[in-house]
N, C-alpha and C. Protein backbone atom coordinates (compact mmCIF):
# COMPACT_ATOMS: atom_id res chain seq x y z
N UNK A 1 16.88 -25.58 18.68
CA UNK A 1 16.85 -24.63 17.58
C UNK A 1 15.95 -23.45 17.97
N UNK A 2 16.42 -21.94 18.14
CA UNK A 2 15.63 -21.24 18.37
C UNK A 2 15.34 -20.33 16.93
N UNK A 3 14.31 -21.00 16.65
CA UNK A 3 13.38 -19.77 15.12
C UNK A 3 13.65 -18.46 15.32
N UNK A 4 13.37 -17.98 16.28
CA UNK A 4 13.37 -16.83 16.79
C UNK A 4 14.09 -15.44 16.71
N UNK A 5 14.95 -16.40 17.64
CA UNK A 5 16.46 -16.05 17.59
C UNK A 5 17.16 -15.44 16.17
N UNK A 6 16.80 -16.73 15.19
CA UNK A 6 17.44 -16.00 14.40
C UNK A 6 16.91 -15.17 13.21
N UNK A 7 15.74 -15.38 13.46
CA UNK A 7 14.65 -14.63 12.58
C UNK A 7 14.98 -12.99 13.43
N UNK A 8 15.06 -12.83 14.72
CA UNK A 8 15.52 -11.52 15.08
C UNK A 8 16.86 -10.95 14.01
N UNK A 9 18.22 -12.00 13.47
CA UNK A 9 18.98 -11.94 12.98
C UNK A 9 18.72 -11.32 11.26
N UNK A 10 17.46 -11.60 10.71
CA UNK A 10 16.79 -11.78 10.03
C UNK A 10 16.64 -10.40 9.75
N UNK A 11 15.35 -10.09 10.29
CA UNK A 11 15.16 -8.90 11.06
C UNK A 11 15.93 -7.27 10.89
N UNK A 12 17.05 -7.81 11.60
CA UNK A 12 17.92 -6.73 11.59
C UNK A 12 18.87 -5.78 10.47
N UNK A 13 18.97 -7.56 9.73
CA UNK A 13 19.10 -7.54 8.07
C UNK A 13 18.16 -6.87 7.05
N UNK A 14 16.52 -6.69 7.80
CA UNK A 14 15.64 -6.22 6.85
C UNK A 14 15.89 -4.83 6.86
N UNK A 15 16.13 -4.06 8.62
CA UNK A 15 16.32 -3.16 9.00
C UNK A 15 16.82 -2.30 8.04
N UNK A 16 18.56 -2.89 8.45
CA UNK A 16 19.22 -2.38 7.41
C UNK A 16 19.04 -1.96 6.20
N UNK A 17 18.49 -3.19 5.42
CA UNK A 17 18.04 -2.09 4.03
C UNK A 17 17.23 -1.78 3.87
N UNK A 18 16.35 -1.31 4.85
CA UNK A 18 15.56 -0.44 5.07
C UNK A 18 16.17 1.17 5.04
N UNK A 19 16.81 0.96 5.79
CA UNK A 19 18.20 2.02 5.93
C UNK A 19 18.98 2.65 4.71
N UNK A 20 19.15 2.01 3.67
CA UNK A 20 20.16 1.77 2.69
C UNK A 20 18.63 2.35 1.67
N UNK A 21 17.71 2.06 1.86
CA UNK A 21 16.13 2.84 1.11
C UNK A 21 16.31 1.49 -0.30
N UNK A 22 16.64 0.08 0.72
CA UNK A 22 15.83 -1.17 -0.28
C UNK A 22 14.54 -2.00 0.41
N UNK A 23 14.22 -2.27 -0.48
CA UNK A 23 12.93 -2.89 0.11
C UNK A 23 13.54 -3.85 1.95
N UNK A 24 12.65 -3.69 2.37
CA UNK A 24 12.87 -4.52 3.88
C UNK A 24 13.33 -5.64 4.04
N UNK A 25 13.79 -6.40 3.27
CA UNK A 25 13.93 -8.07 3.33
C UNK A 25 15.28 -8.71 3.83
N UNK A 26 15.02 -9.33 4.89
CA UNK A 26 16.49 -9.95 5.28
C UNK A 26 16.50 -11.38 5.66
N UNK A 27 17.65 -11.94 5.40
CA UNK A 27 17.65 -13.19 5.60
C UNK A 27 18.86 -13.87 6.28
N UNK A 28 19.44 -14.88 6.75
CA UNK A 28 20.10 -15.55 7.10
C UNK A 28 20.59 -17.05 6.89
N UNK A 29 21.58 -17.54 6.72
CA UNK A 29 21.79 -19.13 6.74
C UNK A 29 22.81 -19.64 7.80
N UNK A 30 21.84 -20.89 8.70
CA UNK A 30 22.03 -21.40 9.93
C UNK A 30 22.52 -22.69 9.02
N UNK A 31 23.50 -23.32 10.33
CA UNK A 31 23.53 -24.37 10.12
C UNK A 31 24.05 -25.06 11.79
N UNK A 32 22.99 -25.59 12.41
CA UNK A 32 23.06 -25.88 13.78
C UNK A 32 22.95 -24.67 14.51
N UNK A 33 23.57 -24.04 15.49
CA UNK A 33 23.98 -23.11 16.57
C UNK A 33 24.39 -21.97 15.68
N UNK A 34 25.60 -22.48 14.29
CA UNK A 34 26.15 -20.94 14.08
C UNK A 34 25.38 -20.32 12.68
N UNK A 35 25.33 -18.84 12.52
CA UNK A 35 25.09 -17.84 11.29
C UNK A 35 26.12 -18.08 10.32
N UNK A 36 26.09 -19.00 9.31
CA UNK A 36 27.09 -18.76 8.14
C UNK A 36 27.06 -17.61 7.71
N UNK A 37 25.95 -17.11 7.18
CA UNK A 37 26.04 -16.22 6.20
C UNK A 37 24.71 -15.20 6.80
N UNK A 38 24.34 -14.18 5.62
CA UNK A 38 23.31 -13.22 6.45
C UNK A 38 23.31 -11.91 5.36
N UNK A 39 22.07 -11.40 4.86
CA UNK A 39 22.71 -10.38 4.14
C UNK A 39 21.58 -9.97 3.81
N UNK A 40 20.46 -8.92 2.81
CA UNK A 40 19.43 -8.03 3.06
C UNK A 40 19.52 -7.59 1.27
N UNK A 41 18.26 -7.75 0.87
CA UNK A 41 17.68 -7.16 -0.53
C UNK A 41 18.91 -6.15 -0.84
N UNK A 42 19.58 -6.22 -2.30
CA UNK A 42 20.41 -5.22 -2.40
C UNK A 42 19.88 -4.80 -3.96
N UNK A 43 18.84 -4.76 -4.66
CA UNK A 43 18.19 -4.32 -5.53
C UNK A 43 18.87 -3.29 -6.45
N UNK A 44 18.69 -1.90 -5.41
CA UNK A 44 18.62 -0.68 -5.73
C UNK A 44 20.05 -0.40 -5.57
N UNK A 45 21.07 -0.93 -4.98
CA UNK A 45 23.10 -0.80 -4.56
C UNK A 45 23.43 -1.73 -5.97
N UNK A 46 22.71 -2.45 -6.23
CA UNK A 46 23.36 -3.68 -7.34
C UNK A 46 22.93 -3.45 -8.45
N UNK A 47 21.75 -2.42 -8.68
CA UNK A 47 21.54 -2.36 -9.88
C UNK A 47 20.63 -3.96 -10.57
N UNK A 48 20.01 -4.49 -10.25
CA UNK A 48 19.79 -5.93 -10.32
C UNK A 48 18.54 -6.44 -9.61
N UNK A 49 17.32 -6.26 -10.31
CA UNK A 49 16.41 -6.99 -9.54
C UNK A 49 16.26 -8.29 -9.70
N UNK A 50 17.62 -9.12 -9.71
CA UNK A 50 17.36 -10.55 -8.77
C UNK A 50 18.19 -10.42 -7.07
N UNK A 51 18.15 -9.37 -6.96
CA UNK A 51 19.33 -9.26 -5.72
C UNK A 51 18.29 -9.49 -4.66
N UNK A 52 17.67 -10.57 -4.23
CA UNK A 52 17.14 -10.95 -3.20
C UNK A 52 17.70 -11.04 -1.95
N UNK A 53 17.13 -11.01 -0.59
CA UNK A 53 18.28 -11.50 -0.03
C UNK A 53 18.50 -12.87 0.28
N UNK A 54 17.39 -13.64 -0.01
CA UNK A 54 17.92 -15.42 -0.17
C UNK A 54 18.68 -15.92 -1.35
N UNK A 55 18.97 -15.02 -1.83
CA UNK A 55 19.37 -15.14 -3.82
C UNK A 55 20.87 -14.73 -3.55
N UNK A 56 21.15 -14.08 -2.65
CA UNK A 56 22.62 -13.54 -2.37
C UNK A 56 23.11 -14.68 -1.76
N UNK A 57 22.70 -15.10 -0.11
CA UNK A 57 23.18 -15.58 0.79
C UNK A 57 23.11 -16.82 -0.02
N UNK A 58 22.58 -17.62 -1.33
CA UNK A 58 22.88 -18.76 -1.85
C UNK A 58 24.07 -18.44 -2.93
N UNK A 59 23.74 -17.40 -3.31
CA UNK A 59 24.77 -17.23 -4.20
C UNK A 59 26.08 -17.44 -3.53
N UNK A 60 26.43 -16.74 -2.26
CA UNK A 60 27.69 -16.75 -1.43
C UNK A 60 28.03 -17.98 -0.72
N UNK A 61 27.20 -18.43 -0.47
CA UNK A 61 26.69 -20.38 -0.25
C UNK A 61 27.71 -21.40 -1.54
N UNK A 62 27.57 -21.07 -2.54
CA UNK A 62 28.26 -21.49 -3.66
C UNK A 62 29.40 -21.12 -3.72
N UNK A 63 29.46 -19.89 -3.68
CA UNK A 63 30.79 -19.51 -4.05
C UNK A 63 31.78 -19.94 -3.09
N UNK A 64 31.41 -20.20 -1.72
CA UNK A 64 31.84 -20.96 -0.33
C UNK A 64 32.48 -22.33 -0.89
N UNK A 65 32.06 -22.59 -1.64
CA UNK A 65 32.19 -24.10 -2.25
C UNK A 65 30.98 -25.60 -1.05
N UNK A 66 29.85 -24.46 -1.20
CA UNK A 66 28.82 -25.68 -0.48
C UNK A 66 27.53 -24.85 -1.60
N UNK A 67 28.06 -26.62 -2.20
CA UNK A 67 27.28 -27.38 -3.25
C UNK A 67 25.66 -27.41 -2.95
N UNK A 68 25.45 -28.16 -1.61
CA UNK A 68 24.13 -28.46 -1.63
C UNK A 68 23.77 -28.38 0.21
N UNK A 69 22.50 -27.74 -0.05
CA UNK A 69 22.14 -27.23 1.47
C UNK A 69 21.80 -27.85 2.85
N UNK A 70 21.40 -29.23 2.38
CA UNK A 70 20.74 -30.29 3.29
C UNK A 70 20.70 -29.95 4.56
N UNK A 71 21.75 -29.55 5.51
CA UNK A 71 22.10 -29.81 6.85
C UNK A 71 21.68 -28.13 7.19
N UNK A 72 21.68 -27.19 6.53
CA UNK A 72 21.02 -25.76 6.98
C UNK A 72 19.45 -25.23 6.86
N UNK A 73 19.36 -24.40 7.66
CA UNK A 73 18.30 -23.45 7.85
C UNK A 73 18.35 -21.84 7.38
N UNK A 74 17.49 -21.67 6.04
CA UNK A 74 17.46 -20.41 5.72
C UNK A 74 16.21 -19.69 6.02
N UNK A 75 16.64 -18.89 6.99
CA UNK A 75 15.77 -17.67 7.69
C UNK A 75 15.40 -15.97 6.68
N UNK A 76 13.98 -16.16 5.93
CA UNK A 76 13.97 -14.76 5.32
C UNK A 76 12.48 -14.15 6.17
N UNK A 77 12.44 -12.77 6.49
CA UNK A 77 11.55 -12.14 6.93
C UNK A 77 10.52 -12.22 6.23
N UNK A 78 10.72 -12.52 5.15
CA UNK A 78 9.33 -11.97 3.99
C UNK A 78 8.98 -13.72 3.09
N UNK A 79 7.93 -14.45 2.52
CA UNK A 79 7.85 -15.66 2.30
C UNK A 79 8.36 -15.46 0.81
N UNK A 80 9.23 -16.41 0.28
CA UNK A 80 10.14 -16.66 -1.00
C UNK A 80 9.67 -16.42 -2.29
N UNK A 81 9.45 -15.50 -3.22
CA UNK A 81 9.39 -15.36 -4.62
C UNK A 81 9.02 -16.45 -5.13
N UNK A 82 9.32 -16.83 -6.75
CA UNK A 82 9.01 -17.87 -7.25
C UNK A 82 10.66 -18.07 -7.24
N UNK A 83 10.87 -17.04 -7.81
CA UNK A 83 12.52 -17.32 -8.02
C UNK A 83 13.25 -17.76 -6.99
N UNK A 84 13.21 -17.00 -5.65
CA UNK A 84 13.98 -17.43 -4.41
C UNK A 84 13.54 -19.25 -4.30
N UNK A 85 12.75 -19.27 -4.31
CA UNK A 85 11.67 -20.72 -4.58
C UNK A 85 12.72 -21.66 -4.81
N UNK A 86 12.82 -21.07 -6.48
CA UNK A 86 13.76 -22.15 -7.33
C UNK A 86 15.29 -22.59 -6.74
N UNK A 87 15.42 -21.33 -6.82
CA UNK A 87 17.04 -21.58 -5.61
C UNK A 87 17.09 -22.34 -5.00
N UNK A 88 16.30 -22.35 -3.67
CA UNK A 88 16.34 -22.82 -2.42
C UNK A 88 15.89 -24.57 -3.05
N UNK A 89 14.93 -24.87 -3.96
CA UNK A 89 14.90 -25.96 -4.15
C UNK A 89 16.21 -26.79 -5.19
N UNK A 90 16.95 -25.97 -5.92
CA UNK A 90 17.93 -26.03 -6.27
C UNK A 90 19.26 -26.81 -5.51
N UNK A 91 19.34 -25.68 -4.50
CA UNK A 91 20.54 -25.60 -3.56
C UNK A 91 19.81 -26.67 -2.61
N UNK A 92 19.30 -27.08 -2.30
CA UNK A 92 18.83 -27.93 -1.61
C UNK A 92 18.73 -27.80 0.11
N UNK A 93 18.09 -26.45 -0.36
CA UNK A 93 17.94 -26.40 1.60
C UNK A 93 17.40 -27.01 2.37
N UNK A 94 17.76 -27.59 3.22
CA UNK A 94 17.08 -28.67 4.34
C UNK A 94 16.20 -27.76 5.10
N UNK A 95 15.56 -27.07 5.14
CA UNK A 95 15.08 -26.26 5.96
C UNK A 95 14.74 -24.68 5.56
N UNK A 96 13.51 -24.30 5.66
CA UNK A 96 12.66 -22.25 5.47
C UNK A 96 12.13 -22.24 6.67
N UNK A 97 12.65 -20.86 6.94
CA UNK A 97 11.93 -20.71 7.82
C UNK A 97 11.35 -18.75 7.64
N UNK A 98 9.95 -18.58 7.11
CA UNK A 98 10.02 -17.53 6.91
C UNK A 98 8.84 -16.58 8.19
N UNK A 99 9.30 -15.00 7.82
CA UNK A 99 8.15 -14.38 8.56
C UNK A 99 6.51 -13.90 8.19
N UNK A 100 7.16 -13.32 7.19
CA UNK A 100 5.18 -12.73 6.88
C UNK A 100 5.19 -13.04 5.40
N UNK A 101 3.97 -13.49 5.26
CA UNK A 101 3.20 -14.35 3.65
C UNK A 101 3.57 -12.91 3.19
N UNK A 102 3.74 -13.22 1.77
CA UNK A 102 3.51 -11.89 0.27
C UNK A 102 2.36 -12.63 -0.51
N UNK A 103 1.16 -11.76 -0.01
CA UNK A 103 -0.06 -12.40 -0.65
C UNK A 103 -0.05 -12.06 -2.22
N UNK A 104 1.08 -11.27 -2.72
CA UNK A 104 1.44 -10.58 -4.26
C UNK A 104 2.54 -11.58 -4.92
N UNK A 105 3.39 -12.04 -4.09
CA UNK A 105 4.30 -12.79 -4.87
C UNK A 105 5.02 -13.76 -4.21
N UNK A 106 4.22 -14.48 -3.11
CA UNK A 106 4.81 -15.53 -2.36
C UNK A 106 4.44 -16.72 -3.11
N UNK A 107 5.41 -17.43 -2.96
CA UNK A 107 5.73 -19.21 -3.89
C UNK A 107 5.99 -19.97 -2.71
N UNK A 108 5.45 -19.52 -1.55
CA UNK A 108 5.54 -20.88 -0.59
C UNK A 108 4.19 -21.06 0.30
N UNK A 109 3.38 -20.79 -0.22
CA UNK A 109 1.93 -20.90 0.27
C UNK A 109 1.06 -19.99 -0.08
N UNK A 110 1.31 -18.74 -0.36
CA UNK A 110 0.15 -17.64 -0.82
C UNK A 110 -0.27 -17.56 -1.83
N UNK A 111 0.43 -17.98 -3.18
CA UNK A 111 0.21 -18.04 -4.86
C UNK A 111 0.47 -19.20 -4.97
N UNK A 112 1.95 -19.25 -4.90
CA UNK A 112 2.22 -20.82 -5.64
C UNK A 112 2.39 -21.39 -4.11
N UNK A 113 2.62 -22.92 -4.35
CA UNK A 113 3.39 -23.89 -3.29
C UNK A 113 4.40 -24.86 -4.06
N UNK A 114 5.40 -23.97 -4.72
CA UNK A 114 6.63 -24.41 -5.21
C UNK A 114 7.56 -25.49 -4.27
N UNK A 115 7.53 -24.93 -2.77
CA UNK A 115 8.42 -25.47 -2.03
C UNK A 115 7.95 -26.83 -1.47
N UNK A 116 6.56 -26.93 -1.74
CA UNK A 116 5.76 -28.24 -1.57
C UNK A 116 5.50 -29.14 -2.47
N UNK A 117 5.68 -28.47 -3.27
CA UNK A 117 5.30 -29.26 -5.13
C UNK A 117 6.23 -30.69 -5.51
N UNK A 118 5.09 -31.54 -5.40
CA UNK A 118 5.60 -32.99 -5.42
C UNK A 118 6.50 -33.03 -6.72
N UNK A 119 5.95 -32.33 -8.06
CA UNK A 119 6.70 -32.40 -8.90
C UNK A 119 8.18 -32.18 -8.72
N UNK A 120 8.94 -31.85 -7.75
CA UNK A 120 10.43 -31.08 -7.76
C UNK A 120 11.01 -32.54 -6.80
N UNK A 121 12.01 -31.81 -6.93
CA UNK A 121 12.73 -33.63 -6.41
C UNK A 121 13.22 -33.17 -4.78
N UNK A 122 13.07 -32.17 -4.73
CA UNK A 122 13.73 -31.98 -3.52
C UNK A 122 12.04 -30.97 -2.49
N UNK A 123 11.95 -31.01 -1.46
CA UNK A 123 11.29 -30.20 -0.70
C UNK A 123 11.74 -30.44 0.73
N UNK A 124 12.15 -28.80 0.65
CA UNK A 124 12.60 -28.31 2.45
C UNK A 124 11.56 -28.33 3.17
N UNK A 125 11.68 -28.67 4.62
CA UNK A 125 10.68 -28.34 5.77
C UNK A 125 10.84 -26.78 5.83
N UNK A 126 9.31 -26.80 6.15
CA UNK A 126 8.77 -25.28 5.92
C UNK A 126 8.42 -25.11 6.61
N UNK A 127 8.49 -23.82 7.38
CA UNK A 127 8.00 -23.66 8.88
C UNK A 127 7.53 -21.62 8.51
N UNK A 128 6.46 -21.31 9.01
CA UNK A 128 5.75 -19.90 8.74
C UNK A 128 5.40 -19.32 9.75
N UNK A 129 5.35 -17.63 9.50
CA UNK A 129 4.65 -17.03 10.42
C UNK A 129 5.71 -17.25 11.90
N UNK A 130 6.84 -16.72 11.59
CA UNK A 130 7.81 -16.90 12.71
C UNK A 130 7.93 -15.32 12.90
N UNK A 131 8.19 -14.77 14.06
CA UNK A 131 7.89 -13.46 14.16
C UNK A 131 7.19 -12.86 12.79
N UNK A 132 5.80 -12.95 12.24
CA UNK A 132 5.11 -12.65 11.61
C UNK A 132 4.80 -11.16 11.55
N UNK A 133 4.46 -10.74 12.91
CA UNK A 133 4.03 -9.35 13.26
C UNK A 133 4.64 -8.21 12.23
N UNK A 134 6.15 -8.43 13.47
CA UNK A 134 7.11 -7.83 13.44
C UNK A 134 7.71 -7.81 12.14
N UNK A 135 8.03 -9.19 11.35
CA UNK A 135 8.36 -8.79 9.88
C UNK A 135 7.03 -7.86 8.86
N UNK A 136 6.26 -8.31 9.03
CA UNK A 136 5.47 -7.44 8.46
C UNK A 136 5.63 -5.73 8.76
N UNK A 137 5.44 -5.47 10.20
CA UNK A 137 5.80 -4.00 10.33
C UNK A 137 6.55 -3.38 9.66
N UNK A 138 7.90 -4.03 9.34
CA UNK A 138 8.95 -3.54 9.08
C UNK A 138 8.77 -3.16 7.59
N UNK A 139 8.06 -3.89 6.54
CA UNK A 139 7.82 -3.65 5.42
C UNK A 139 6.55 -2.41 5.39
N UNK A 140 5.29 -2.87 6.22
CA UNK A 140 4.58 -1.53 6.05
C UNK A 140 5.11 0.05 6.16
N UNK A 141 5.76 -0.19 7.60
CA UNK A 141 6.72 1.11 7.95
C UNK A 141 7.66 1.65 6.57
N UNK A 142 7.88 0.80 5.94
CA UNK A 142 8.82 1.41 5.16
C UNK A 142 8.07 1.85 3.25
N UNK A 143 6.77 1.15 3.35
CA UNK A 143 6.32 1.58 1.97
C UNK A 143 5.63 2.86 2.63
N UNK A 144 5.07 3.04 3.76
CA UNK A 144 4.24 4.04 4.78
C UNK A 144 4.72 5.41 4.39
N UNK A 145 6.44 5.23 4.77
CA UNK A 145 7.06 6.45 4.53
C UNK A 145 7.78 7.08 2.91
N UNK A 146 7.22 5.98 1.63
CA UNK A 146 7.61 6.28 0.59
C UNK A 146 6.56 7.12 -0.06
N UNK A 147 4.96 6.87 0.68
CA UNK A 147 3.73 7.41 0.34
C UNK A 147 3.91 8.51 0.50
């Protein structure tokens, strides 16, 4: 399994709506070797601030007709909301793998630890700080140039 790899995939997704002038956030869903799915904060195009991009790629996860996540890996640049949180413990992802903490509104170690919280019936392996740097840049660079 290369983290990496697809956190670059990740990445490129943040790029983009970076591009598109939405917040930086991109994500992906692995399952073994291949990219099911893959898609980037659409906020400000959707009209909709739940348009995450782990909130999409589950949403499209469903609509796929896959029920429940067990056997995948969801890759987001930025660490999960409360809400993305709920999802992912919802949908039952077998697997997070994120890049840089949101010391403002992260629910997987910085505020809350939703995704750890014995209370919930389900908890994914959590893995952090995967190209960390680099996801972070990508968000400074882009509030940098709204200043």
């Amino acid at each position: 399994m290369n983290d990496q790899l697809f956190m670059q995939v990740a990445l490129d997704e943040a790029r983009l709506a970076a591009a598109e002038d939405e917040i930086p956030v991109g994500a992906c869903l692995v399952k073994g070797a291949e990219i099911l799915l893959r898609d980037h904060n659409r906020s400000r195009q959707l009209d909709n601030p739940l348009a995450h991009a782990e909130k999409l790629i589950l949403d499209k996860a469903q609509e796929m007709g896959l029920k429940y996540l067990q056997d995948y890996t969801l890759y987001i640049t930025l660490e999960p909301c409360l809400m993305c949180s709920g999802g992912i413990i919802l949908a039952r992802v077998g697997r997070v793998v994120y890049g840089c903490s949101d010391p403002k509104a992260g629910a997987a170690g910085s505020i809350y630890q939703s995704l750890l919280d014995k209370s919930f019936n389900h908890h994914p392996i959590l893995k952090r700080g995967v190209l960390a740097s680099e996801c972070a840049l990508t968000l400074t660079d882009f509030f940098k140039k709204k200043r």
